[in-house]
Protein backbone atom coordinates (compact mmCIF):
# COMPACT_ATOMS: atom_id res chain seq x y z
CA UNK A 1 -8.75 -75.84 119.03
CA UNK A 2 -10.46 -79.05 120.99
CA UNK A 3 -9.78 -81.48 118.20
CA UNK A 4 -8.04 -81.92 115.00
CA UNK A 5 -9.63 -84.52 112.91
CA UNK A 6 -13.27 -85.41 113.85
CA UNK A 7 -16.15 -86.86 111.40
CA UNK A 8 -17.63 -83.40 111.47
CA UNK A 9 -14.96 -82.04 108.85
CA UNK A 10 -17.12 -84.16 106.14
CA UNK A 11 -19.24 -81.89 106.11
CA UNK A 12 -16.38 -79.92 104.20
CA UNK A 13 -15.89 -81.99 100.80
CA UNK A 14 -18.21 -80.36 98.60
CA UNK A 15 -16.14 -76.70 99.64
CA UNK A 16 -13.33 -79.01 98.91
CA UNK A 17 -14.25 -79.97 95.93
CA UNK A 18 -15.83 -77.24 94.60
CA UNK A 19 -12.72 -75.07 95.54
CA UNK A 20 -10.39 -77.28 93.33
CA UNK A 21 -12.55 -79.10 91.00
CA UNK A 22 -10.47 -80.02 88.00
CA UNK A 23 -7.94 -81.49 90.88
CA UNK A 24 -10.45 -83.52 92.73
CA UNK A 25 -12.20 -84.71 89.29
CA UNK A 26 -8.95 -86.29 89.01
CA UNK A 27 -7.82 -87.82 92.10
CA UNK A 28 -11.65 -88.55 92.09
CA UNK A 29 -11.18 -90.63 89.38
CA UNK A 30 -8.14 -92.29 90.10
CA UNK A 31 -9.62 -93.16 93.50
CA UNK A 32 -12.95 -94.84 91.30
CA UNK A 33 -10.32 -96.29 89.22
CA UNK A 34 -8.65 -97.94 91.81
CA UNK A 35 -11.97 -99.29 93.31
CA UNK A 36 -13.28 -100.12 90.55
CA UNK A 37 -15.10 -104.00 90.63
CA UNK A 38 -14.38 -105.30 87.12
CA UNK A 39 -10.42 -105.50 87.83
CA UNK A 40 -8.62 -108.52 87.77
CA UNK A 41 -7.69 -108.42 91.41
CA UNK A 42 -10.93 -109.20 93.23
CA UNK A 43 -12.77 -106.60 95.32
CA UNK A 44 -11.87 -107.79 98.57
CA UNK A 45 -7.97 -108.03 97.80
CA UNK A 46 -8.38 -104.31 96.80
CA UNK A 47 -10.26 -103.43 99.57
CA UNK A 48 -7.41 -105.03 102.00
CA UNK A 49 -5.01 -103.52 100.18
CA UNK A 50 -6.31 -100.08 100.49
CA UNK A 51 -6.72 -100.49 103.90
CA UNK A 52 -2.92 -101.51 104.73
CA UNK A 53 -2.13 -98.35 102.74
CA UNK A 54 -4.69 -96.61 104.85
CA UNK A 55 -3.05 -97.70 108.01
CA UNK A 56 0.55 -96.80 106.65
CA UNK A 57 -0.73 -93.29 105.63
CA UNK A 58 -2.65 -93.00 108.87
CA UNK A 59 -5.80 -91.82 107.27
CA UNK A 60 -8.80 -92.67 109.61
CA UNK A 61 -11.55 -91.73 106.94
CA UNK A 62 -10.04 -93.86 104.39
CA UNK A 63 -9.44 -96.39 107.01
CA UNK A 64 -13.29 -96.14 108.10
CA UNK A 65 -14.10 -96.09 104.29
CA UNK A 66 -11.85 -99.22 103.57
CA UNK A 67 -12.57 -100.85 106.24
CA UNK A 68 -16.38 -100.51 105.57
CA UNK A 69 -15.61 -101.82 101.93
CA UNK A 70 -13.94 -104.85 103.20
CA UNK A 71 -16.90 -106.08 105.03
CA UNK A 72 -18.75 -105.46 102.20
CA UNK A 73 -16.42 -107.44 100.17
CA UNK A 74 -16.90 -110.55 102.82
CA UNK A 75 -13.38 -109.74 104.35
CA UNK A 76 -13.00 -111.37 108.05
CA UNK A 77 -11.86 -110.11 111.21
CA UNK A 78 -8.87 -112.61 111.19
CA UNK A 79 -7.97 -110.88 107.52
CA UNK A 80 -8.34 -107.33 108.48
CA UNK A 81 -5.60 -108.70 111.51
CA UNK A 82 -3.53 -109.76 108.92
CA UNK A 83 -3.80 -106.83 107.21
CA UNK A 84 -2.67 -105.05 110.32
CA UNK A 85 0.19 -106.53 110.61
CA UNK A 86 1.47 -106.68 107.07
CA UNK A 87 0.80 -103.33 106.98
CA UNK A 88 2.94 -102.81 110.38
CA UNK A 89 6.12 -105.13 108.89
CA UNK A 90 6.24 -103.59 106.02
CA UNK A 91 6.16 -99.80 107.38
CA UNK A 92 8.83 -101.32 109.93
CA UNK A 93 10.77 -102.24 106.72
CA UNK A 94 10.83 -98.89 105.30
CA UNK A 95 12.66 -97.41 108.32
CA UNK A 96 15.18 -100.40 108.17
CA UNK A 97 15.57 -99.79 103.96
CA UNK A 98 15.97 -95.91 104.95
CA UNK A 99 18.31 -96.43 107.93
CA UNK A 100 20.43 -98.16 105.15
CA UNK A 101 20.68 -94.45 102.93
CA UNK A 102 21.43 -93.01 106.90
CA UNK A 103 24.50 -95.23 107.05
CA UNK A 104 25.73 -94.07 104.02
CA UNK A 105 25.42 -90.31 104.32
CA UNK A 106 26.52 -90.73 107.68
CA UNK A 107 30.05 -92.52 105.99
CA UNK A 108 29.79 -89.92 103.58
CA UNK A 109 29.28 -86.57 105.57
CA UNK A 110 31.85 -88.44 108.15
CA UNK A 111 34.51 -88.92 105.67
CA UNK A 112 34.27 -85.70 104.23
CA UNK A 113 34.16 -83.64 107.10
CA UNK A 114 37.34 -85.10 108.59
């Protein structure tokens, strides 16, 4: 196999869809939901938001899609940096909040096994 994720696999969704249809009418509308423009928080803060997720998830269509409906929204280079990098301390902090359950079944399995 030459590559793994390429913009080709679009051409996929309907199959997708089609092959699980009351699923992806859900998610489907959860996703519209979630985008929707008549929320309180304003379509650009959305639109950054989704695309930290995006970049914590490591999805590069929603990143391209998010990304594309930032710019739309009037987001700026220097905020999509931002974005980056929230995204990156707060990924960071997961591993640090996790390390912290690690320490503990560490003590644990190390106390019991002695």
């Amino acid at each position: 196999m030459g590559e793994y994720q390429t913009p080709k696999d679009r051409a996929y969704t309907d199959m997708l869809i089609r092959s699980a249809s009351k699923e992806a009418a859900a998610f489907l509308n959860l996703k519209h939901t979630a985008e929707r423009k008549d929320g309180v928080i304003p379509v650009k803060y959305r639109e950054l938001m989704s695309v930290a997720v995006a970049l914590t998830t490591q999805c590069a269509y929603c990143i391209e899609s998010h990304i594309n409906n930032a710019v739309q929204a009037g987001a700026t280079r220097e905020e999509i940096a931002e974005t980056v990098f929230i995204a990156a301390a707060i990924r960071a902090g997961g591993a640090v909040g996790n390390g912290l359950l690690a320490m503990r079944l560490f003590e644990e399995a190390s106390t019991s096994n002695s």
